[in-house]
N, C-alpha and C. Protein backbone atom coordinates (compact mmCIF):
# COMPACT_ATOMS: atom_id res chain seq x y z
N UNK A 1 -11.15 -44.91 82.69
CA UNK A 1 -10.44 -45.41 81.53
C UNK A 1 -10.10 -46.89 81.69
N UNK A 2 -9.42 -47.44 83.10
CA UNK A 2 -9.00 -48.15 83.26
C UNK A 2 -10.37 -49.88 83.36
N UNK A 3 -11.18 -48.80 83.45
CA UNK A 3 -12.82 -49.60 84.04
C UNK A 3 -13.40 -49.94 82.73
N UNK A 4 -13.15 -49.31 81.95
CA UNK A 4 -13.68 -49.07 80.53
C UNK A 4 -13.06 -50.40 79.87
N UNK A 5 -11.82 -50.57 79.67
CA UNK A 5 -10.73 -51.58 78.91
C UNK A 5 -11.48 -52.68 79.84
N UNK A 6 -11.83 -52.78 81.27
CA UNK A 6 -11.61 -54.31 81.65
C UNK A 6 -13.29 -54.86 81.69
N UNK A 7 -14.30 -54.25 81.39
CA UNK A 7 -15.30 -54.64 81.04
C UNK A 7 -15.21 -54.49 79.22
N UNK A 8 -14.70 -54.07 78.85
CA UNK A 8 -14.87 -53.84 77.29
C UNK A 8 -14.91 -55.77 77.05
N UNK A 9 -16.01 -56.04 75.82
CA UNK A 9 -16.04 -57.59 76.25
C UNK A 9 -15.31 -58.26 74.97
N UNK A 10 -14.70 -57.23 74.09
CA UNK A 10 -13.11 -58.08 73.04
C UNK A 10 -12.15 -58.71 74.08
N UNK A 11 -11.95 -57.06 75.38
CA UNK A 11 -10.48 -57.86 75.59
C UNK A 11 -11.30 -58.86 76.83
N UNK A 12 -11.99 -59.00 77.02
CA UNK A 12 -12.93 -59.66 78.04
C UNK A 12 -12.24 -61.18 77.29
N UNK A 13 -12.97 -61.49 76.36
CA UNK A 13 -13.42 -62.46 75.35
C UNK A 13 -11.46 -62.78 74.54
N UNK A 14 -10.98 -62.04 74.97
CA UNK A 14 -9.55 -62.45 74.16
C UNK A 14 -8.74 -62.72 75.16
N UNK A 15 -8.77 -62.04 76.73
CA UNK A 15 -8.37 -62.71 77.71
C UNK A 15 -8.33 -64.09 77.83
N UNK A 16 -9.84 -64.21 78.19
CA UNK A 16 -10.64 -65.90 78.20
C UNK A 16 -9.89 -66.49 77.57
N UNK A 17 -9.91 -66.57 75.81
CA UNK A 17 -9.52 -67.28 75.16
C UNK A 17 -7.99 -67.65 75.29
N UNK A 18 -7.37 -66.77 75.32
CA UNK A 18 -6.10 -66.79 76.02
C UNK A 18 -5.45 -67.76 77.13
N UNK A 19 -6.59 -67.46 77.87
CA UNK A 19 -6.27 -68.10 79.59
C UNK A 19 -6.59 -69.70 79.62
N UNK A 20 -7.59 -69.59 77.99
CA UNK A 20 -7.99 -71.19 78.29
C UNK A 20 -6.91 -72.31 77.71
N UNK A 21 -6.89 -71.34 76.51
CA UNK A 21 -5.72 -72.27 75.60
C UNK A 21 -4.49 -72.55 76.71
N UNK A 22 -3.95 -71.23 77.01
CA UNK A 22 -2.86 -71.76 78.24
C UNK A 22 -3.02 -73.10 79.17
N UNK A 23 -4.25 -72.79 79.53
CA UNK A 23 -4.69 -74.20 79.88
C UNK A 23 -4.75 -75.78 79.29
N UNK A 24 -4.90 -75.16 78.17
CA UNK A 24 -4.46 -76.50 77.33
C UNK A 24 -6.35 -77.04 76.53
N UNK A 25 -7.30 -76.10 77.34
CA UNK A 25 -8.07 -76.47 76.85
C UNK A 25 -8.33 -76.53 74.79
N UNK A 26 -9.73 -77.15 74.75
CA UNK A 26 -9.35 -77.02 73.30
C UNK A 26 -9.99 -75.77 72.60
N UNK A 27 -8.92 -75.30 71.38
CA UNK A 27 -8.77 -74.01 70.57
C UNK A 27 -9.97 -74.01 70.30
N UNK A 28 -10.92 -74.88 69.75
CA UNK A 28 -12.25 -74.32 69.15
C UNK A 28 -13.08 -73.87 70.07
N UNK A 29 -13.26 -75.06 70.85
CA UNK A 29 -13.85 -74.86 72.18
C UNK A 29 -13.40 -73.34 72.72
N UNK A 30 -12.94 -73.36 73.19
CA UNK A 30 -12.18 -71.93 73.83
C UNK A 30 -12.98 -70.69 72.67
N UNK A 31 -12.19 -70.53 71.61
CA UNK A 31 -12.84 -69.50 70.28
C UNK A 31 -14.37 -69.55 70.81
N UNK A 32 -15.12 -70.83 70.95
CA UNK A 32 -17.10 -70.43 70.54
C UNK A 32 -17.38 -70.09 72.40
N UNK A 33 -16.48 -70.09 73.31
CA UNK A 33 -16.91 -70.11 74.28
C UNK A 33 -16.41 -68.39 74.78
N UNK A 34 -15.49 -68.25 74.39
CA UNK A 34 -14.73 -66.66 74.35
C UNK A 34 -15.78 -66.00 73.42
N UNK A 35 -16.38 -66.50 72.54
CA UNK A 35 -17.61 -65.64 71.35
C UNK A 35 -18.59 -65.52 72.18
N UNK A 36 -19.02 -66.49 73.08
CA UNK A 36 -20.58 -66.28 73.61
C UNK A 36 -20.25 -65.42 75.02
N UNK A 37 -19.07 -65.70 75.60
CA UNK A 37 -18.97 -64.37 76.90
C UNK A 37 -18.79 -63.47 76.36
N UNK A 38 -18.26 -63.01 75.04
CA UNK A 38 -18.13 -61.80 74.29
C UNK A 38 -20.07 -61.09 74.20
N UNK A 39 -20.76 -62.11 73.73
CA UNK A 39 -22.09 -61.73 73.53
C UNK A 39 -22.72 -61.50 74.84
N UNK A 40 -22.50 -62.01 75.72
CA UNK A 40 -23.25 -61.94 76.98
C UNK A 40 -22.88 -60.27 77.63
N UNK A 41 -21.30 -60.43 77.73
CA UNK A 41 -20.93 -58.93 78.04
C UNK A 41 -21.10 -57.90 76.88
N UNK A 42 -21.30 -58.03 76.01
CA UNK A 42 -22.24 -57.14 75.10
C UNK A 42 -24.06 -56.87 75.30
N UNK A 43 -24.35 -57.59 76.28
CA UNK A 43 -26.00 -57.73 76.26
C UNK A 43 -26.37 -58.00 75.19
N UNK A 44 -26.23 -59.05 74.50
CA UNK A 44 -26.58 -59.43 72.77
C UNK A 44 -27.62 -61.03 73.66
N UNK A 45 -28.56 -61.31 72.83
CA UNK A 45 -29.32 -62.55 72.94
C UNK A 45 -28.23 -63.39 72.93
N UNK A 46 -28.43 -64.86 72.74
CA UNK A 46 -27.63 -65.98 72.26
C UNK A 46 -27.40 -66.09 71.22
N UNK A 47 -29.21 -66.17 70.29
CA UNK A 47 -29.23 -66.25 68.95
C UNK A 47 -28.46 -65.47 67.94
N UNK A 48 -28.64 -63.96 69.23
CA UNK A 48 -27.68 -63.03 68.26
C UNK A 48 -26.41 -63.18 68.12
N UNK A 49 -25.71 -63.74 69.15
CA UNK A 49 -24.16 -63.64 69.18
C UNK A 49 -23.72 -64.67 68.24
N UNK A 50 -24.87 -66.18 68.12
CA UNK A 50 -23.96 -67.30 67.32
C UNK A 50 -24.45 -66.74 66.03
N UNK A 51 -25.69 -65.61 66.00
CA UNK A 51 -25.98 -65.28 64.14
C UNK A 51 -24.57 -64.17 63.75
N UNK A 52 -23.76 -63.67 64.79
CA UNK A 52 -22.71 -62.83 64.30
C UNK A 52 -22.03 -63.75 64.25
N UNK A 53 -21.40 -64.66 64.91
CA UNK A 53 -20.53 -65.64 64.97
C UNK A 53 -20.24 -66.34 63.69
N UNK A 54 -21.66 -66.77 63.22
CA UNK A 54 -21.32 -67.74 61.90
C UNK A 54 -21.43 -66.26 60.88
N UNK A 55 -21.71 -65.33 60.88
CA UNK A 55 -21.98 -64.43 59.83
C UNK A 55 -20.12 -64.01 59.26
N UNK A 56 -19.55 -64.05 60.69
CA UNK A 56 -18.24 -63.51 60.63
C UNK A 56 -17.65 -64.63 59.51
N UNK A 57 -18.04 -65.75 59.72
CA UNK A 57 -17.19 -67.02 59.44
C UNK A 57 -17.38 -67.34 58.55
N UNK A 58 -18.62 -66.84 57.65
CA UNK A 58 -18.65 -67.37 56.51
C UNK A 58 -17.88 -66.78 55.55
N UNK A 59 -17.38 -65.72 55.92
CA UNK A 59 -16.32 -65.03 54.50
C UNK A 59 -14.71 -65.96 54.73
N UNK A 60 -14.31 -66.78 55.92
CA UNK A 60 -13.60 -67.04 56.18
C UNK A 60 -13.62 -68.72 56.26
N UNK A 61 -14.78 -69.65 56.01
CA UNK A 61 -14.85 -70.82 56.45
C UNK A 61 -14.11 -71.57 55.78
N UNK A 62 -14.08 -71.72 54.00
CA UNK A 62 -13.25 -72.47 53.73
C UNK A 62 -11.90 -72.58 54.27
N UNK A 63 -10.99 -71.38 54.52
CA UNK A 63 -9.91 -71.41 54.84
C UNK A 63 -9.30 -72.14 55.84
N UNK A 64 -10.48 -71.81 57.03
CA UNK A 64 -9.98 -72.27 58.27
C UNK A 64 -10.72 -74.21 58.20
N UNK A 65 -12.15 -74.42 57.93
CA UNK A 65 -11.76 -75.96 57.42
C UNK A 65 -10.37 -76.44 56.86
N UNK A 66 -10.10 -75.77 55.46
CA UNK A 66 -9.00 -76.51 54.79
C UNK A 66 -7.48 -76.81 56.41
N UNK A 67 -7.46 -75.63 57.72
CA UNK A 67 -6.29 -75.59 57.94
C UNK A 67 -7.14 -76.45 58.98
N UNK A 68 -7.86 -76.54 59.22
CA UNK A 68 -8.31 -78.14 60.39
C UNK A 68 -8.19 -79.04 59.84
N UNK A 69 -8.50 -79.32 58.62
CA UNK A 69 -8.36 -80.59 57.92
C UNK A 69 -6.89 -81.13 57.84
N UNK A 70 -5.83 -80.19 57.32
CA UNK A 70 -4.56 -79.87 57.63
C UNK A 70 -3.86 -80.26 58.91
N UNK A 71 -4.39 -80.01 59.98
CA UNK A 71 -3.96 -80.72 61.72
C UNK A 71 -4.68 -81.66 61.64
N UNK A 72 -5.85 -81.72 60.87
CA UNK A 72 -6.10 -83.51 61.49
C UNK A 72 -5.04 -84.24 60.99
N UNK A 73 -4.91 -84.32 59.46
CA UNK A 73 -3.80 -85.21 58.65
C UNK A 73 -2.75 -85.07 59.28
N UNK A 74 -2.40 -83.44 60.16
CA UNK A 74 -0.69 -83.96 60.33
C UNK A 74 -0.67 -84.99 62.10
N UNK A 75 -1.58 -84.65 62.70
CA UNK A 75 -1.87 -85.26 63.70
C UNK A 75 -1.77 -86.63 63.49
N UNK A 76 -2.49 -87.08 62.61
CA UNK A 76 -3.10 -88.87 62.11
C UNK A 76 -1.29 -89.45 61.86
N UNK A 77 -0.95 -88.31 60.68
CA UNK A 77 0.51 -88.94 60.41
C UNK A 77 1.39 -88.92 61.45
N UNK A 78 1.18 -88.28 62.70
CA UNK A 78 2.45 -88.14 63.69
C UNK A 78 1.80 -88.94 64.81
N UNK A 79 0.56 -89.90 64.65
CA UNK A 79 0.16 -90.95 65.04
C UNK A 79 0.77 -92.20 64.89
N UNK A 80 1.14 -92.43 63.41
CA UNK A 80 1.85 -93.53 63.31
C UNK A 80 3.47 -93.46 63.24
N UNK A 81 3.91 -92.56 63.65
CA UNK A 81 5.74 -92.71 63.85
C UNK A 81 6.20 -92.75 62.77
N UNK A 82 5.66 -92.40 61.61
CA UNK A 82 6.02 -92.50 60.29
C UNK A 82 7.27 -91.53 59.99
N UNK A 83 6.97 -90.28 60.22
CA UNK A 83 8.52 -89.20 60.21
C UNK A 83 9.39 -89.97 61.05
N UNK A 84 8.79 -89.97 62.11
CA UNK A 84 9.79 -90.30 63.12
C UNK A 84 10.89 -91.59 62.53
N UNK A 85 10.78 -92.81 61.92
CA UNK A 85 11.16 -93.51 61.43
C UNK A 85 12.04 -92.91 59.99
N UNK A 86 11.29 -92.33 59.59
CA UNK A 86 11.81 -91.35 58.20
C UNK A 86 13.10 -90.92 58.70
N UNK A 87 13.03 -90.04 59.70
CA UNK A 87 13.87 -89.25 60.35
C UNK A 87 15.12 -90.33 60.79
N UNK A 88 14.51 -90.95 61.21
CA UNK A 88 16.12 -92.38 61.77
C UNK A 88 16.81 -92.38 60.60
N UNK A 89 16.01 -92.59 59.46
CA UNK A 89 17.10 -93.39 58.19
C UNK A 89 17.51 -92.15 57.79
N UNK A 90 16.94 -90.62 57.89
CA UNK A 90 17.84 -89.63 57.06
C UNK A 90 19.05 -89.06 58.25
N UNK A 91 18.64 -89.55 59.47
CA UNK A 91 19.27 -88.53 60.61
C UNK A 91 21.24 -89.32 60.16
N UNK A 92 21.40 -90.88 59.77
CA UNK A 92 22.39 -91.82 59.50
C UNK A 92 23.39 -90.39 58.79
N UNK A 93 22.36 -90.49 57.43
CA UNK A 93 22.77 -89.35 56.22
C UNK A 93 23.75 -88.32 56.43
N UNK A 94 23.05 -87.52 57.89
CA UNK A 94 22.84 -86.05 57.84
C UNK A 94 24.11 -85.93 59.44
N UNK A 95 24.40 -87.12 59.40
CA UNK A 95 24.84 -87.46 61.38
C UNK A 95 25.54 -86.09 61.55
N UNK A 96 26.46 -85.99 60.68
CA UNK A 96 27.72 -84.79 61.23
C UNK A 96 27.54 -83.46 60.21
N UNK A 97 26.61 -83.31 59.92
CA UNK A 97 26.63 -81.40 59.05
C UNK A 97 25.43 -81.16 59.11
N UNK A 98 25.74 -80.56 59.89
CA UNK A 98 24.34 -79.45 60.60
C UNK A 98 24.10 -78.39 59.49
N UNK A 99 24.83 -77.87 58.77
CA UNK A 99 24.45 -76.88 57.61
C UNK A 99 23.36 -77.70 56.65
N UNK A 100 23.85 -79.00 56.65
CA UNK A 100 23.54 -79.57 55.48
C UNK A 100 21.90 -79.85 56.24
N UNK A 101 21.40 -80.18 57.11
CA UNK A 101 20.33 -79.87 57.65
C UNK A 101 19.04 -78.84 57.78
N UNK A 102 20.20 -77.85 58.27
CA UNK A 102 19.54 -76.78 58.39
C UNK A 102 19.00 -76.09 56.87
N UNK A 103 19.79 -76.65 55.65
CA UNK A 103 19.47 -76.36 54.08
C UNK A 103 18.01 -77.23 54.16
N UNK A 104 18.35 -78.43 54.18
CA UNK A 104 17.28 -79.33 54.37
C UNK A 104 15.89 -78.73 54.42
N UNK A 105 15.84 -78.55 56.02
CA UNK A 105 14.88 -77.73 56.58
C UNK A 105 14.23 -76.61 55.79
N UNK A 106 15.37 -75.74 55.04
CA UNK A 106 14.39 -74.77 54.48
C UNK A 106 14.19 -75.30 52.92
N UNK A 107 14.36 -75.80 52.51
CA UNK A 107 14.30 -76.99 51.62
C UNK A 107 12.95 -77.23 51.42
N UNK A 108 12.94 -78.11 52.66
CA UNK A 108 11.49 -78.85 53.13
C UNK A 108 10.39 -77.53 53.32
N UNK A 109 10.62 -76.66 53.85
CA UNK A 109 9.85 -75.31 54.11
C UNK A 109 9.16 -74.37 52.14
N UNK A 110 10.23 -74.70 51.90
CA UNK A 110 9.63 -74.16 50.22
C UNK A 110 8.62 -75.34 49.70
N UNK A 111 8.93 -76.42 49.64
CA UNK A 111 8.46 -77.37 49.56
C UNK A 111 7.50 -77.63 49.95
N UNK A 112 6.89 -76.84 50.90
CA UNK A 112 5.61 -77.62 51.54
C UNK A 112 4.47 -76.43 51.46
N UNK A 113 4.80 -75.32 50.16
CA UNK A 113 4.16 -74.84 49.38
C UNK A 113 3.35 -74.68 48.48
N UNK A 114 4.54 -74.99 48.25
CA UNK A 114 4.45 -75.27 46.54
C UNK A 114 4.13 -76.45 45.80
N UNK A 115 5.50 -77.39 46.19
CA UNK A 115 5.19 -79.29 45.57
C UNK A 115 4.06 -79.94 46.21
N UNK A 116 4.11 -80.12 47.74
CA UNK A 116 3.08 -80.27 48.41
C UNK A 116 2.84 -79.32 49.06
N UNK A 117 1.45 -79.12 49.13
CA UNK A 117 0.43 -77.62 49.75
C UNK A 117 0.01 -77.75 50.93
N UNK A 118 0.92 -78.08 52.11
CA UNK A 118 0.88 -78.48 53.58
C UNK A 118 0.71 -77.17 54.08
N UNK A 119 1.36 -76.32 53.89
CA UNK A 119 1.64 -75.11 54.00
C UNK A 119 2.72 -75.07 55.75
N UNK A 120 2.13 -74.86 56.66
CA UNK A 120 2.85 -74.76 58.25
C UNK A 120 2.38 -76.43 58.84
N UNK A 121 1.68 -76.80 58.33
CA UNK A 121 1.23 -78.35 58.73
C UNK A 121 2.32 -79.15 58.92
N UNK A 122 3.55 -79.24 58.14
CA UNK A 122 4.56 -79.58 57.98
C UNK A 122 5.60 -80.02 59.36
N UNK A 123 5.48 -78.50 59.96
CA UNK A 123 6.20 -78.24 61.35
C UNK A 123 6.35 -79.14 62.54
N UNK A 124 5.02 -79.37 62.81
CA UNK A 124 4.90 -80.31 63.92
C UNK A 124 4.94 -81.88 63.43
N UNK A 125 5.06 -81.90 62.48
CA UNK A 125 5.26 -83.77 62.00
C UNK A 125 7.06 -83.69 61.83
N UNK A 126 7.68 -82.76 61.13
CA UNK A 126 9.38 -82.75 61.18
C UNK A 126 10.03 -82.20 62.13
N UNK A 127 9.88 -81.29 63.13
CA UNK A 127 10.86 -81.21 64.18
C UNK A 127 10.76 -81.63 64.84
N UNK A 128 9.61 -81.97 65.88
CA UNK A 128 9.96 -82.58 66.98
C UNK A 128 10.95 -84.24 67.26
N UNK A 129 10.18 -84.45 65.79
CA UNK A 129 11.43 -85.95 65.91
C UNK A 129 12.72 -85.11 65.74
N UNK A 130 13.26 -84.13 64.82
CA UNK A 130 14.43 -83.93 65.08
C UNK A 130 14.91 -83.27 66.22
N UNK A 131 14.32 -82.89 67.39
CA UNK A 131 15.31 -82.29 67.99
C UNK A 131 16.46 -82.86 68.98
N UNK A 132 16.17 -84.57 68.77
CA UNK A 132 17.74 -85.22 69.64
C UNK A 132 18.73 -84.67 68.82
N UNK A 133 18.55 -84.71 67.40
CA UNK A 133 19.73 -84.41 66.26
C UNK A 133 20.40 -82.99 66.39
N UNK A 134 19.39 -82.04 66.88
CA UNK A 134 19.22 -80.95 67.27
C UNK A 134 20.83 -80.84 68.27
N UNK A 135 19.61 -81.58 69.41
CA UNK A 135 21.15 -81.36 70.39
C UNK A 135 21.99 -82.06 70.51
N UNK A 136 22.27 -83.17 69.52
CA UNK A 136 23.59 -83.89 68.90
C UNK A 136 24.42 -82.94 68.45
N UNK A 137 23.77 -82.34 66.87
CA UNK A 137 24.70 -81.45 66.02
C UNK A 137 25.15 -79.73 66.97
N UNK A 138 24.37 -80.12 68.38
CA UNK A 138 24.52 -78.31 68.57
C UNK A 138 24.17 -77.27 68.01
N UNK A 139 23.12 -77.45 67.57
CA UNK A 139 22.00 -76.72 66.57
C UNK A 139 21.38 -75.59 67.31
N UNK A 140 21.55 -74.75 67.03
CA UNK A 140 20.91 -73.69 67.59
C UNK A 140 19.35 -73.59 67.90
N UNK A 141 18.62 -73.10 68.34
CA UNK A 141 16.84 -73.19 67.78
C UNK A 141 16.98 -71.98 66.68
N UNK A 142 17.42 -71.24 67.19
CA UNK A 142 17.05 -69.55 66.12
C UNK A 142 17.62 -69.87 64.90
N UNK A 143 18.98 -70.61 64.43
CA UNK A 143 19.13 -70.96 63.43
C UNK A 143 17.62 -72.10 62.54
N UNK A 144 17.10 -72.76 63.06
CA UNK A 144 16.21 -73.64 62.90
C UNK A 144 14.99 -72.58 62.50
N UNK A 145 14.48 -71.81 63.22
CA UNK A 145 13.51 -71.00 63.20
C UNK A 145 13.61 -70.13 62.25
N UNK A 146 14.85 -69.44 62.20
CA UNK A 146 15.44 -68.48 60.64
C UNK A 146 15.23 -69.42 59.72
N UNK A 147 15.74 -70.75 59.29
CA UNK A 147 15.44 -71.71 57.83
C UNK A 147 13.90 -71.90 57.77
N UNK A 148 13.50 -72.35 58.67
CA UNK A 148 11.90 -72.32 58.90
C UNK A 148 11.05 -71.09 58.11
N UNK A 149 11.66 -69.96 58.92
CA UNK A 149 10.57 -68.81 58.28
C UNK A 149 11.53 -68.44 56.86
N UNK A 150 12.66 -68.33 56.39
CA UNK A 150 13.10 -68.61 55.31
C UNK A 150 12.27 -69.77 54.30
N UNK A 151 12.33 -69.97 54.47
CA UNK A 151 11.76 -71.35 53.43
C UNK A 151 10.10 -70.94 53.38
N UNK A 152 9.77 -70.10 54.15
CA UNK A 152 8.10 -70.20 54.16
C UNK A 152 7.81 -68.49 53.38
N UNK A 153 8.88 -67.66 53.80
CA UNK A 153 8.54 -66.68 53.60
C UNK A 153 8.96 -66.28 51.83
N UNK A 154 10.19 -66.78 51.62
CA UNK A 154 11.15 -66.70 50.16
C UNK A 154 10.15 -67.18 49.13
N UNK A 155 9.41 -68.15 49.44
CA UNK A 155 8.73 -68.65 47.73
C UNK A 155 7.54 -68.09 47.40
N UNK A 156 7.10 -67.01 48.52
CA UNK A 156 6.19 -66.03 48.23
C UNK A 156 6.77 -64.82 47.65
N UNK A 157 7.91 -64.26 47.87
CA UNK A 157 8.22 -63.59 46.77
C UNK A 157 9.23 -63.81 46.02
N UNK A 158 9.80 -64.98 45.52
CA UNK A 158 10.52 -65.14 44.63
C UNK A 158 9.93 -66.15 43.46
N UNK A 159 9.30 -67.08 43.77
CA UNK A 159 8.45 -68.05 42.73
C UNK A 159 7.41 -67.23 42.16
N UNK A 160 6.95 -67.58 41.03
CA UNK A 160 5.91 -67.59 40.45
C UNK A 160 4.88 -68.69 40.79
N UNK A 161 5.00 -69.42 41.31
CA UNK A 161 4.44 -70.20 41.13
C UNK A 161 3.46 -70.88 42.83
N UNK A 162 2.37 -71.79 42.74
CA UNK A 162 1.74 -71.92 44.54
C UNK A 162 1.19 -70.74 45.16
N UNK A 163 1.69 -70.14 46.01
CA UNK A 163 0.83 -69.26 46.60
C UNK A 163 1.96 -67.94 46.25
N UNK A 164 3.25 -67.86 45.27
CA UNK A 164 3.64 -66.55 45.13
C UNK A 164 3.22 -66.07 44.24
């Protein structure tokens, strides 16, 4: 049983992928390289494993382009310190009420739905500049993480409108 699971070549191939990202290597890389030890420990050709590979992907490609395209832009923008600067002139605003923040946040989280269609892209360009403010105001993370998935999860079922 136990012999069975550790040659089986999903969790073979989801290990890998796993072990690499931990590593820090890169996600795509890792995904087409976890696909082809998946094919190899399947006894599948090459040809065959990248003709399942892209076969899988084509019911799925736009999506996952649109969300690469999505990390490139938020990447490019958290290239030039642009939040980060943003963040100085609102952090003045916001110095002493952490509620009034944490509204913010899920604020910004509906918002990046609906008005603009960032969707989770959002995340890594606005917190990390905030988290000195973070541990200025004594901000919890789980409070942060509750407005976060609040704001992402609420305008799917309460709007009409974007993706509810």
């Amino acid at each position: 049983m136990i012999l069975t699971l550790l040659t089986n070549p999903i969790i073979i191939s989801v290990v890998l992928m796993t072990l690499l990202c931990l590593f820090r290597f890169n996600v795509l890389l890792s995904l087409l390289i976890s696909a082809l030890v998946a094919g190899v420990f399947s006894h599948l050709e090459l040809v065959d494993t990248m003709n399942i590979l892209i076969s899988g992907m084509k019911e799925n490609l736009k999506t996952a382009l649109s969300y690469i395209l999505l990390g490139a832009i938020a990447a490019a923008i958290s290239k030039t310190n642009l939040t980060a600067y943003l963040i100085k002139i609102v952090s003045h605003f916001i110095s002493h009420k952490k509620y009034l923040l944490l509204l913010s946040i899920a604020l910004i989280s509906c918002f990046s739905q609906n008005l603009i269609p960032i969707h989770v892209a959002f995340i890594p360009l606005l917190i990390p500049p905030l988290l000195s403010l973070f541990n200025k105001l004594k901000i919890d993370r789980r409070a942060v993480a509750c407005a976060l998935t609040f704001g992402l999860t609420t305008p799917y079922m309460v709007l009409p409108v974007g993706f509810g």
